[in-house]
PDB file of N, CA and C in Angstrom:
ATOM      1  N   UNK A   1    -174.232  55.641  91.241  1.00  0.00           N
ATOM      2  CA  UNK A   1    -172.883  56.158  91.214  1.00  0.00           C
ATOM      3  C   UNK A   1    -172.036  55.328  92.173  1.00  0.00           C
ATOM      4  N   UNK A   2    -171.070  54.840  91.766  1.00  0.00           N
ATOM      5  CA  UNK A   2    -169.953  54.123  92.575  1.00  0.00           C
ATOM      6  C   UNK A   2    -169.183  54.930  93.416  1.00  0.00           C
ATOM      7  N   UNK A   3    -168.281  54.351  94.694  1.00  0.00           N
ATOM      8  CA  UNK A   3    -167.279  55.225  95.097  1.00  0.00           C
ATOM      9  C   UNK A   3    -166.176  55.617  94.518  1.00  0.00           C
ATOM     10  N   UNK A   4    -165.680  54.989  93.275  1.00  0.00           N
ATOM     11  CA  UNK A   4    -164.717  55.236  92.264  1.00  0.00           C
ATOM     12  C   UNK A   4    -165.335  56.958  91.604  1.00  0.00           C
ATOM     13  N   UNK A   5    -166.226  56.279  91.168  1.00  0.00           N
ATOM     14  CA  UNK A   5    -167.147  57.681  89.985  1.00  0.00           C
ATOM     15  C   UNK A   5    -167.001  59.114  90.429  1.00  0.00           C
ATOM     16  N   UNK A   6    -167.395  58.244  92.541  1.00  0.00           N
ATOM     17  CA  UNK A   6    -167.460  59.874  93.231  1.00  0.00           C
ATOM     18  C   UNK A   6    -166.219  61.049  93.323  1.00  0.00           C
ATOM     19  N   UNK A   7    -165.277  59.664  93.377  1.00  0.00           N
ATOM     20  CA  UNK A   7    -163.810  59.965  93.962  1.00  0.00           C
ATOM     21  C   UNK A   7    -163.408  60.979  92.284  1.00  0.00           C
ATOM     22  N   UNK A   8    -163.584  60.435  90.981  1.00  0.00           N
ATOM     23  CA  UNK A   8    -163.370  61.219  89.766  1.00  0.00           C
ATOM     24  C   UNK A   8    -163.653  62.641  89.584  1.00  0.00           C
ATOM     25  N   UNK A   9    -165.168  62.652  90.092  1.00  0.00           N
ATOM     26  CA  UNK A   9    -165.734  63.613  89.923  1.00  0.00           C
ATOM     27  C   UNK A   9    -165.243  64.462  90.837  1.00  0.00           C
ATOM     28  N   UNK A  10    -164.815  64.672  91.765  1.00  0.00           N
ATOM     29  CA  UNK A  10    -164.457  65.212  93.108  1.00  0.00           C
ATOM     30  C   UNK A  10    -162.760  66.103  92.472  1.00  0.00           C
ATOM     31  N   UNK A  11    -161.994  64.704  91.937  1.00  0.00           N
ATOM     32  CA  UNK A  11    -160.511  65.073  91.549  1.00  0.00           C
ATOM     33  C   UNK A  11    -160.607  65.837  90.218  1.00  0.00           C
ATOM     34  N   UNK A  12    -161.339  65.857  89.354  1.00  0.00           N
ATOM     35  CA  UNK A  12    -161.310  66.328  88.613  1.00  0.00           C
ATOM     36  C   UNK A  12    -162.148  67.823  88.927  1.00  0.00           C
ATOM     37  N   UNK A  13    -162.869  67.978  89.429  1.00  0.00           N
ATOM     38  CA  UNK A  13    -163.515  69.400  89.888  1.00  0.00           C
ATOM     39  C   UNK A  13    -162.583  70.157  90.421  1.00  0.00           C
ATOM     40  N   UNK A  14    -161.333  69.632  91.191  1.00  0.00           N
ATOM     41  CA  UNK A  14    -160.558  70.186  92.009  1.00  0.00           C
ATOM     42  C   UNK A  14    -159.207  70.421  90.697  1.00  0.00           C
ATOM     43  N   UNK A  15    -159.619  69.557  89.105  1.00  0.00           N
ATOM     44  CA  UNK A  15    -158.303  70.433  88.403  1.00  0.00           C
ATOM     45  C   UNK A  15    -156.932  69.369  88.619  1.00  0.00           C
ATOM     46  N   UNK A  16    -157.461  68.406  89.753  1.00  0.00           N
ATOM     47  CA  UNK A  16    -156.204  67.291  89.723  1.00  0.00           C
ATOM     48  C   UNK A  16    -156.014  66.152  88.680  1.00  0.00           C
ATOM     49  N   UNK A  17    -154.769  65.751  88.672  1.00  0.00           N
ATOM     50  CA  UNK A  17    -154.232  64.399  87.789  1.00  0.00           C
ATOM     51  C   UNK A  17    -154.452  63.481  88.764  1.00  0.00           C
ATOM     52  N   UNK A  18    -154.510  61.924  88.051  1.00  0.00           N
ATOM     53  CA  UNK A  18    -154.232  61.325  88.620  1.00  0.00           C
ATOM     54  C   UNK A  18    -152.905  60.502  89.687  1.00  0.00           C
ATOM     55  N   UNK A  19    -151.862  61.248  88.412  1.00  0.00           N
ATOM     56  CA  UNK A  19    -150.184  61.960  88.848  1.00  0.00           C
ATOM     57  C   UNK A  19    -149.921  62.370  90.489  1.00  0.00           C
ATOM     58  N   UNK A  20    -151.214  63.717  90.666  1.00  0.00           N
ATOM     59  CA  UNK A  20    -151.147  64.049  91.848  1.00  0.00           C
ATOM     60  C   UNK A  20    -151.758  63.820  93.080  1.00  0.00           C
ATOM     61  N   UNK A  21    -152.839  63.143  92.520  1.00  0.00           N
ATOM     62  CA  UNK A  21    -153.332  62.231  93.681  1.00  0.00           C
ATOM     63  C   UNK A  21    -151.874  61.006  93.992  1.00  0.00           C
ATOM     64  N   UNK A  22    -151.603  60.660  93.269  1.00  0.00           N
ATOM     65  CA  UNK A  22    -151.075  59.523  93.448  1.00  0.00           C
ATOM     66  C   UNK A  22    -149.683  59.645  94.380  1.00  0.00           C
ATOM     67  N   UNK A  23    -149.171  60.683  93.761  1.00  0.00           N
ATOM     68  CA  UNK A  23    -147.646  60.846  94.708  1.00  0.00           C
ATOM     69  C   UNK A  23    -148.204  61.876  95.829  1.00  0.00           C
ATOM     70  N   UNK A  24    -149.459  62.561  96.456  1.00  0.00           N
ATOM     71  CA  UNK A  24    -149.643  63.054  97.472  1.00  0.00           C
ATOM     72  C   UNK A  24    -150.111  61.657  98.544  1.00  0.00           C
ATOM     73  N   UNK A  25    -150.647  61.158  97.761  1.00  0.00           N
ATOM     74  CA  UNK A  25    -151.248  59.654  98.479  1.00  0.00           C
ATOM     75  C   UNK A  25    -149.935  58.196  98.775  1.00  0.00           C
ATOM     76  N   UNK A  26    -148.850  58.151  98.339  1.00  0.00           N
ATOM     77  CA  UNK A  26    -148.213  57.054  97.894  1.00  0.00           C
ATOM     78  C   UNK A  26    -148.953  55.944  97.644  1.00  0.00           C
ATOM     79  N   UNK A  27    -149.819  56.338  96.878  1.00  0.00           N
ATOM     80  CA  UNK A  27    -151.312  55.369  95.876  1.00  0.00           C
ATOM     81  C   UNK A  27    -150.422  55.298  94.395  1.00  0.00           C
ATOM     82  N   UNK A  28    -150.210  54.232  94.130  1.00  0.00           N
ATOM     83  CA  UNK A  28    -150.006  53.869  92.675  1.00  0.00           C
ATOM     84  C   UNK A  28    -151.144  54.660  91.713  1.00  0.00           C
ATOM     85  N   UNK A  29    -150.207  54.870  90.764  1.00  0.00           N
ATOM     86  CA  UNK A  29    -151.675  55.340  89.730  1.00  0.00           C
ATOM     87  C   UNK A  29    -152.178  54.636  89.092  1.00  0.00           C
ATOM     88  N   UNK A  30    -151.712  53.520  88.828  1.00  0.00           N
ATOM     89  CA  UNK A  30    -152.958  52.329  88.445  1.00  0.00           C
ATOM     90  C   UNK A  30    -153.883  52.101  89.330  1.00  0.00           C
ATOM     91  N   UNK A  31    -153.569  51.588  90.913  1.00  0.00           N
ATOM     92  CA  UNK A  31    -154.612  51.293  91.634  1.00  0.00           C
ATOM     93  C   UNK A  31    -155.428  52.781  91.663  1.00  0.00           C
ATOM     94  N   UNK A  32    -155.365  53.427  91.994  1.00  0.00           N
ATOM     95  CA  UNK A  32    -156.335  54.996  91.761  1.00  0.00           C
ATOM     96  C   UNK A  32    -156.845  54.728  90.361  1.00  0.00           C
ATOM     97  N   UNK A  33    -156.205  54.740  89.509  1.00  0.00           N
ATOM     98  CA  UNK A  33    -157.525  54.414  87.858  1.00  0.00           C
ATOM     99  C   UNK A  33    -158.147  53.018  88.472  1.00  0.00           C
ATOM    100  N   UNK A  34    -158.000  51.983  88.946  1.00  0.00           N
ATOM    101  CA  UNK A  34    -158.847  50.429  89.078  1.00  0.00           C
ATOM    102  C   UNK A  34    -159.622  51.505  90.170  1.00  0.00           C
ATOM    103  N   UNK A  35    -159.386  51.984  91.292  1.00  0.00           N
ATOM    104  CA  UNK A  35    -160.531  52.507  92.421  1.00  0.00           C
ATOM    105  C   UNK A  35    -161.684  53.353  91.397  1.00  0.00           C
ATOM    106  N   UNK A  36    -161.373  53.907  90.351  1.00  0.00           N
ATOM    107  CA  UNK A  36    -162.189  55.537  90.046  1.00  0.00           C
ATOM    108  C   UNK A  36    -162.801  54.548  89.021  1.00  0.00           C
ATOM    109  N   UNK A  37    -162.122  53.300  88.485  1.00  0.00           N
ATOM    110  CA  UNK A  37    -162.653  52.492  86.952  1.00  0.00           C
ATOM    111  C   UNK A  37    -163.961  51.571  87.885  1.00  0.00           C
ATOM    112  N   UNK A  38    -163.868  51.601  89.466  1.00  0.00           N
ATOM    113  CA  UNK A  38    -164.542  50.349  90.103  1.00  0.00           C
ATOM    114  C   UNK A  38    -164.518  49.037  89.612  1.00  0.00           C
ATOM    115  N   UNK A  39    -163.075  48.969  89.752  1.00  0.00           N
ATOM    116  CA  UNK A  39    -162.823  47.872  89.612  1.00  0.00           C
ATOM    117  C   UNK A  39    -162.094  46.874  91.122  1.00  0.00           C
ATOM    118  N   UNK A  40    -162.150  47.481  91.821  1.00  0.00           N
ATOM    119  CA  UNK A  40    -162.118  47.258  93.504  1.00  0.00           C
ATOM    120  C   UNK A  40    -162.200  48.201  94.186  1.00  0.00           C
ATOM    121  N   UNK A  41    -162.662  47.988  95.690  1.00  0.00           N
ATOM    122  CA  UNK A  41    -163.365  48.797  96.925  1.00  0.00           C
ATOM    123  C   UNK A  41    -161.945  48.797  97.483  1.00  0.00           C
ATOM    124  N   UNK A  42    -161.561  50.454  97.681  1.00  0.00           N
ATOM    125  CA  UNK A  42    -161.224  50.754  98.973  1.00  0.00           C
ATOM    126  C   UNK A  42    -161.066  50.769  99.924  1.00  0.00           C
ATOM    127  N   UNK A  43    -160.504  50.016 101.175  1.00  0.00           N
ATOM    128  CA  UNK A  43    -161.155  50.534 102.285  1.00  0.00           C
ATOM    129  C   UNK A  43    -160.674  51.639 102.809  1.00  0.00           C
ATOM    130  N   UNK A  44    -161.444  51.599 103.896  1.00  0.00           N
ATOM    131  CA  UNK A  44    -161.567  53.061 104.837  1.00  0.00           C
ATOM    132  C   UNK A  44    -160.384  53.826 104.781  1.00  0.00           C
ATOM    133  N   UNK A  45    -158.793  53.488 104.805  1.00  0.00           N
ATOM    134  CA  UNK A  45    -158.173  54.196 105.260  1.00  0.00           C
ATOM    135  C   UNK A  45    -156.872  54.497 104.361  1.00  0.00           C
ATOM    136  N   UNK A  46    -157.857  54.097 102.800  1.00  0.00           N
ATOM    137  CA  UNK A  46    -157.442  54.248 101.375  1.00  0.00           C
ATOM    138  C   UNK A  46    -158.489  56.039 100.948  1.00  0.00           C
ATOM    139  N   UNK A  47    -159.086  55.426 101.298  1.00  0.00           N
ATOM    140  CA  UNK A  47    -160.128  56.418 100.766  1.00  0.00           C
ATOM    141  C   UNK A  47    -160.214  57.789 101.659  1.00  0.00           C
ATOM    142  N   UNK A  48    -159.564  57.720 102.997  1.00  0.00           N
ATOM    143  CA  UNK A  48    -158.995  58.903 103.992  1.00  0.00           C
ATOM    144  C   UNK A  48    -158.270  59.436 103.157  1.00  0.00           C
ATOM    145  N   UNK A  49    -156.699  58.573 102.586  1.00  0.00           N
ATOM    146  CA  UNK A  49    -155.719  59.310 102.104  1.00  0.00           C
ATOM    147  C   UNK A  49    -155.975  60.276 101.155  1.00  0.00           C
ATOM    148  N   UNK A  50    -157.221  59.621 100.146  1.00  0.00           N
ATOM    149  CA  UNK A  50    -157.648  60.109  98.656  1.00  0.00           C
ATOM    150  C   UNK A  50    -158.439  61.141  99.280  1.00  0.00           C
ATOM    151  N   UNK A  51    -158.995  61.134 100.330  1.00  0.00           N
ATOM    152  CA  UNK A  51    -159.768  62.422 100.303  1.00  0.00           C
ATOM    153  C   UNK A  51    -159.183  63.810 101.023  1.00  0.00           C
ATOM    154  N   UNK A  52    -157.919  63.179 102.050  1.00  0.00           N
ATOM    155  CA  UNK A  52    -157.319  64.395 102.367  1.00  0.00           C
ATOM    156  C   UNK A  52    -156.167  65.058 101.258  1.00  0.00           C
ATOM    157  N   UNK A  53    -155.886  64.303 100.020  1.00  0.00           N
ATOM    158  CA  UNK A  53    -155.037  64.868  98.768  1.00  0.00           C
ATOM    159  C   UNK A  53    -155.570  65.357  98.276  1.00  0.00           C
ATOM    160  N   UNK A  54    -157.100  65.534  98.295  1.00  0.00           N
ATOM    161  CA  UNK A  54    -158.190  66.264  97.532  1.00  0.00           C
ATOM    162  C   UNK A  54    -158.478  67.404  98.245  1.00  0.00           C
ATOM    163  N   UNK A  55    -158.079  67.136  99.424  1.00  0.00           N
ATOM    164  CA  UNK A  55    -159.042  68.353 100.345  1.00  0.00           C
ATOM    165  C   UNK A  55    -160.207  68.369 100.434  1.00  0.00           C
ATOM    166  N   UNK A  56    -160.410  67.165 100.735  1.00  0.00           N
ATOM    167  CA  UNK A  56    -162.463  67.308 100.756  1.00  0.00           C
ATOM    168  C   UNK A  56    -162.486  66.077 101.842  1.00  0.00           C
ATOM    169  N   UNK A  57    -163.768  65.758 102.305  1.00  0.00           N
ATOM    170  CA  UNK A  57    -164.173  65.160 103.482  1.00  0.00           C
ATOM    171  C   UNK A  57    -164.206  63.811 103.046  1.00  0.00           C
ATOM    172  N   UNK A  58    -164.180  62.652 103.635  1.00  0.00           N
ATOM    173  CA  UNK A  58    -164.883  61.683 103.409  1.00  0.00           C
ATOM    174  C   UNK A  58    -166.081  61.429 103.166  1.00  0.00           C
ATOM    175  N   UNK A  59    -167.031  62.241 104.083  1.00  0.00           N
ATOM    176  CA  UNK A  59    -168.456  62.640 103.679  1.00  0.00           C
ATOM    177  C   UNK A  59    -168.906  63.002 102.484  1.00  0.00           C
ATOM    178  N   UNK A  60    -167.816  63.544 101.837  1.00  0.00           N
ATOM    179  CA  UNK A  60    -168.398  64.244 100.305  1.00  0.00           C
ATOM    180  C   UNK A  60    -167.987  62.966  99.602  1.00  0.00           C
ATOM    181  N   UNK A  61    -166.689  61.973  99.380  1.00  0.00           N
ATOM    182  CA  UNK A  61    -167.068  61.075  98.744  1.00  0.00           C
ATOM    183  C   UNK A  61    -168.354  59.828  99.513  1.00  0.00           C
ATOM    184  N   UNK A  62    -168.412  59.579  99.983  1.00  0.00           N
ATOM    185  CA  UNK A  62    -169.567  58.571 100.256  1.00  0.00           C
ATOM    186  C   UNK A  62    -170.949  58.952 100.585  1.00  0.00           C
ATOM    187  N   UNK A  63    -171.369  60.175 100.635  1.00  0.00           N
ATOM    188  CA  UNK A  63    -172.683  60.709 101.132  1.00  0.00           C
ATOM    189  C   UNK A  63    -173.473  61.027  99.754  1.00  0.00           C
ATOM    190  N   UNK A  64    -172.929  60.657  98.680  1.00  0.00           N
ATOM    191  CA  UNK A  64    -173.456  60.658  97.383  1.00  0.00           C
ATOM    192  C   UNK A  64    -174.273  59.379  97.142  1.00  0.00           C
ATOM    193  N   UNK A  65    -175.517  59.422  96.714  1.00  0.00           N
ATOM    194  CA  UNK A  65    -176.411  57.873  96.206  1.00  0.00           C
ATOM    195  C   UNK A  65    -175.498  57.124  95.665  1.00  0.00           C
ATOM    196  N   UNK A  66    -174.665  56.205  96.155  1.00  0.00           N
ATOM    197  CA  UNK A  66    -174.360  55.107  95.620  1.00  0.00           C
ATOM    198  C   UNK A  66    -174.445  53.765  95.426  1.00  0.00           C
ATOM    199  N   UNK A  67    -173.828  53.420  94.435  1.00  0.00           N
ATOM    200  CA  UNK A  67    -174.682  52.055  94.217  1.00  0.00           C
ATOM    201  C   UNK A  67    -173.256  50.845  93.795  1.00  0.00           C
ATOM    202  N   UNK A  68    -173.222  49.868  94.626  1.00  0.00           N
ATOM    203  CA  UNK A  68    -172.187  49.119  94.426  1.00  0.00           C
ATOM    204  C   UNK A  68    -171.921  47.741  94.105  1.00  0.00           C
ATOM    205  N   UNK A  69    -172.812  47.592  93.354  1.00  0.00           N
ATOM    206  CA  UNK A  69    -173.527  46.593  92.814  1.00  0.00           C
ATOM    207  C   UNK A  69    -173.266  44.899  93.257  1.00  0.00           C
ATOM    208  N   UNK A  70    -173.509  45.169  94.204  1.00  0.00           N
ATOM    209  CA  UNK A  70    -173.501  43.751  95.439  1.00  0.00           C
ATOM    210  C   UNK A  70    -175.484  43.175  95.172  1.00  0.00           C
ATOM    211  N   UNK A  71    -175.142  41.932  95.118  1.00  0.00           N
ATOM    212  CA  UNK A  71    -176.368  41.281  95.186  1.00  0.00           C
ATOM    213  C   UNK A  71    -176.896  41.515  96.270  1.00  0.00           C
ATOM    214  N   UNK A  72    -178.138  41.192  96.353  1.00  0.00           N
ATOM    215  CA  UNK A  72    -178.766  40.839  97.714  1.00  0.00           C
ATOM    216  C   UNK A  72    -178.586  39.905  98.294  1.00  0.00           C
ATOM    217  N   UNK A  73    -178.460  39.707  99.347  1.00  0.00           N
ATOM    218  CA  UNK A  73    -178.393  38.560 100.205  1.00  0.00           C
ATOM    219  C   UNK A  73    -179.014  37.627 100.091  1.00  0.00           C
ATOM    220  N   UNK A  74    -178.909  36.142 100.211  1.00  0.00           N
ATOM    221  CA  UNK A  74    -180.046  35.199  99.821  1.00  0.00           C
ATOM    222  C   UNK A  74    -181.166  35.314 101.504  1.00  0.00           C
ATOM    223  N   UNK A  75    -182.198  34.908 100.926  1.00  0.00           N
ATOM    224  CA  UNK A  75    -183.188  35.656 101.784  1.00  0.00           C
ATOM    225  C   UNK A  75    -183.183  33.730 103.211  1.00  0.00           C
ATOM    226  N   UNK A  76    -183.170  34.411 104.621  1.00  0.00           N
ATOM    227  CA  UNK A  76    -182.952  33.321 105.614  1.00  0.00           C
ATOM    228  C   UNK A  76    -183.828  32.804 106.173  1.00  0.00           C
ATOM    229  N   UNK A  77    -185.447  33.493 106.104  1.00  0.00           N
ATOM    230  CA  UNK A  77    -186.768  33.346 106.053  1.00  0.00           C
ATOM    231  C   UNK A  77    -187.508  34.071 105.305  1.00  0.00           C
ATOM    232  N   UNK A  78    -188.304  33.356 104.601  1.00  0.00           N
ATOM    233  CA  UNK A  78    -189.764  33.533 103.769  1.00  0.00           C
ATOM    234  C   UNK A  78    -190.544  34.358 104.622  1.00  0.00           C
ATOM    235  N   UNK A  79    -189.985  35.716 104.911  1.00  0.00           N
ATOM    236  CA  UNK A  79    -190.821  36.769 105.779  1.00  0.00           C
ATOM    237  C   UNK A  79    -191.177  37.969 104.530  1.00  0.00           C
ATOM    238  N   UNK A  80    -191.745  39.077 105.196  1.00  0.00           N
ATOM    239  CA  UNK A  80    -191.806  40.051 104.216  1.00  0.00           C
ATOM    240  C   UNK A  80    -190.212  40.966 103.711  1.00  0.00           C
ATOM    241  N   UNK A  81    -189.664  41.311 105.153  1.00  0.00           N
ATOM    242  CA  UNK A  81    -188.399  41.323 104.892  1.00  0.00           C
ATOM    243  C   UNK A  81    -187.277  40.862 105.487  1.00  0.00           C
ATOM    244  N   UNK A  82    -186.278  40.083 104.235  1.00  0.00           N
ATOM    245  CA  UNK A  82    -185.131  38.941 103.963  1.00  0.00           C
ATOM    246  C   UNK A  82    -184.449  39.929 104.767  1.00  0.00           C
ATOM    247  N   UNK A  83    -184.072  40.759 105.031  1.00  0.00           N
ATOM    248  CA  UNK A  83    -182.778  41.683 106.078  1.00  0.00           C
ATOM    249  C   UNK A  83    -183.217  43.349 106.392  1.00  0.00           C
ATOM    250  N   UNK A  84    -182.318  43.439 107.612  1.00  0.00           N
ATOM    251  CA  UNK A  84    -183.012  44.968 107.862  1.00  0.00           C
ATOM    252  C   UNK A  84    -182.763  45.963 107.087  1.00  0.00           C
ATOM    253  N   UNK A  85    -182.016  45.922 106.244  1.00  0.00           N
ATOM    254  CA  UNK A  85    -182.030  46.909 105.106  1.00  0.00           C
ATOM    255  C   UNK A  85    -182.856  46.689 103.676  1.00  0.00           C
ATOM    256  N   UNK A  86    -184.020  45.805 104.097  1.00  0.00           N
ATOM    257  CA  UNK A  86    -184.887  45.776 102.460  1.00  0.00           C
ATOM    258  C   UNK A  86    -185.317  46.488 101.869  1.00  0.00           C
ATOM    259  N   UNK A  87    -185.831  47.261 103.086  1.00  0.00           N
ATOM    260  CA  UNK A  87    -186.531  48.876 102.238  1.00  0.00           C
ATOM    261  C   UNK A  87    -185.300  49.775 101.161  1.00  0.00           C
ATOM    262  N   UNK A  88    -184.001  49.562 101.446  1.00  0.00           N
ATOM    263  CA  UNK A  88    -183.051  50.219 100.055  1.00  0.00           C
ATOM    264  C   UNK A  88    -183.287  49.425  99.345  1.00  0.00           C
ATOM    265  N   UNK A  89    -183.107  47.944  99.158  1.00  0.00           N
ATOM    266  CA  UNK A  89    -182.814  46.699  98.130  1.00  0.00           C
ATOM    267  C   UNK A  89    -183.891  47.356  96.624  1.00  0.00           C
ATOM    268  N   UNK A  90    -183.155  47.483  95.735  1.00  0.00           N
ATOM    269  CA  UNK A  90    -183.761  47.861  95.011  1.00  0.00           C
ATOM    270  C   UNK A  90    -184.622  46.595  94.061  1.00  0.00           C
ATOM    271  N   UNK A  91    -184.434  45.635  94.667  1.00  0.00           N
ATOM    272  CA  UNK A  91    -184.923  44.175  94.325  1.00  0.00           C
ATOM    273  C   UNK A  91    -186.094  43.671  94.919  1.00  0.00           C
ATOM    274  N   UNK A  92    -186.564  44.371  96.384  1.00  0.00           N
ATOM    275  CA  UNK A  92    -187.225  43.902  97.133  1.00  0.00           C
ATOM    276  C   UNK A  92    -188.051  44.479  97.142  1.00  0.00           C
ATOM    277  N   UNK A  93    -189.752  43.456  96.702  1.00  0.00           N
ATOM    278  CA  UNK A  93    -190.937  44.348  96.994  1.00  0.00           C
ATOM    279  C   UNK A  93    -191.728  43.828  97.813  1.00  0.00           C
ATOM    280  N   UNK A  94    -191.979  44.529  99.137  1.00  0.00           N
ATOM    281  CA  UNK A  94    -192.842  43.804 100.156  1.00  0.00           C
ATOM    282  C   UNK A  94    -194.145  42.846  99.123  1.00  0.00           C
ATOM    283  N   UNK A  95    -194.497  42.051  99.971  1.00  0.00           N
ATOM    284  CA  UNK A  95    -195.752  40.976  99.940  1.00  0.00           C
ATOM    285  C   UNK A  95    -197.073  42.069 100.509  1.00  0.00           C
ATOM    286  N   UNK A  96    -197.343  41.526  99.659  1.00  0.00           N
ATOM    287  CA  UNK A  96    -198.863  42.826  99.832  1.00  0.00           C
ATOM    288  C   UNK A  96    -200.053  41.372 100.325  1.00  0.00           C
TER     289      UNK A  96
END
């Protein structure tokens, strides 16, 4: 699930347009459909606005399994693990 997907599911549970996100936020409603379509990342203090027009936490959009489909990093040594986050990499299987 993307942070767009989360942000949908969230506005739409709550019964909102994208109309009203948009003029509570002064968020265009195109860029809000490209954020919810993931078609670009947010940052932090995009995704505040969207979540206090919603009335919900930031926590509730990002504390959901998401997945944001960024490659892995190219690996910087031939170790077991290429970065400290390998154990998520859904690419990475330790060397047995």
């Amino acid at each position: 699930m993307t942070i767009g997907h989360q942000i949908r599911i969230i506005r739409e549970s709550k019964g909102m347009t994208l109309d009203q996100v948009a003029n509570i936020t002064d968020i265009t409603k195109q860029r809000l459909s490209a954020i919810e379509g993931s078609k670009g990342y947010p940052q932090i203090p995009t995704l505040l606005r969207i979540a206090r027009a919603m009335g919900c936490s930031l926590a509730e959009i990002i504390n959901a399994p998401l997945h944001l489909d960024l490659p892995c990093p190219p690996r910087v040594k031939d170790t077991d693990y290429p970065c400290a986050e390998a154990w998520r990499c859904p690419f990475f299987k330790k060397k047995e």
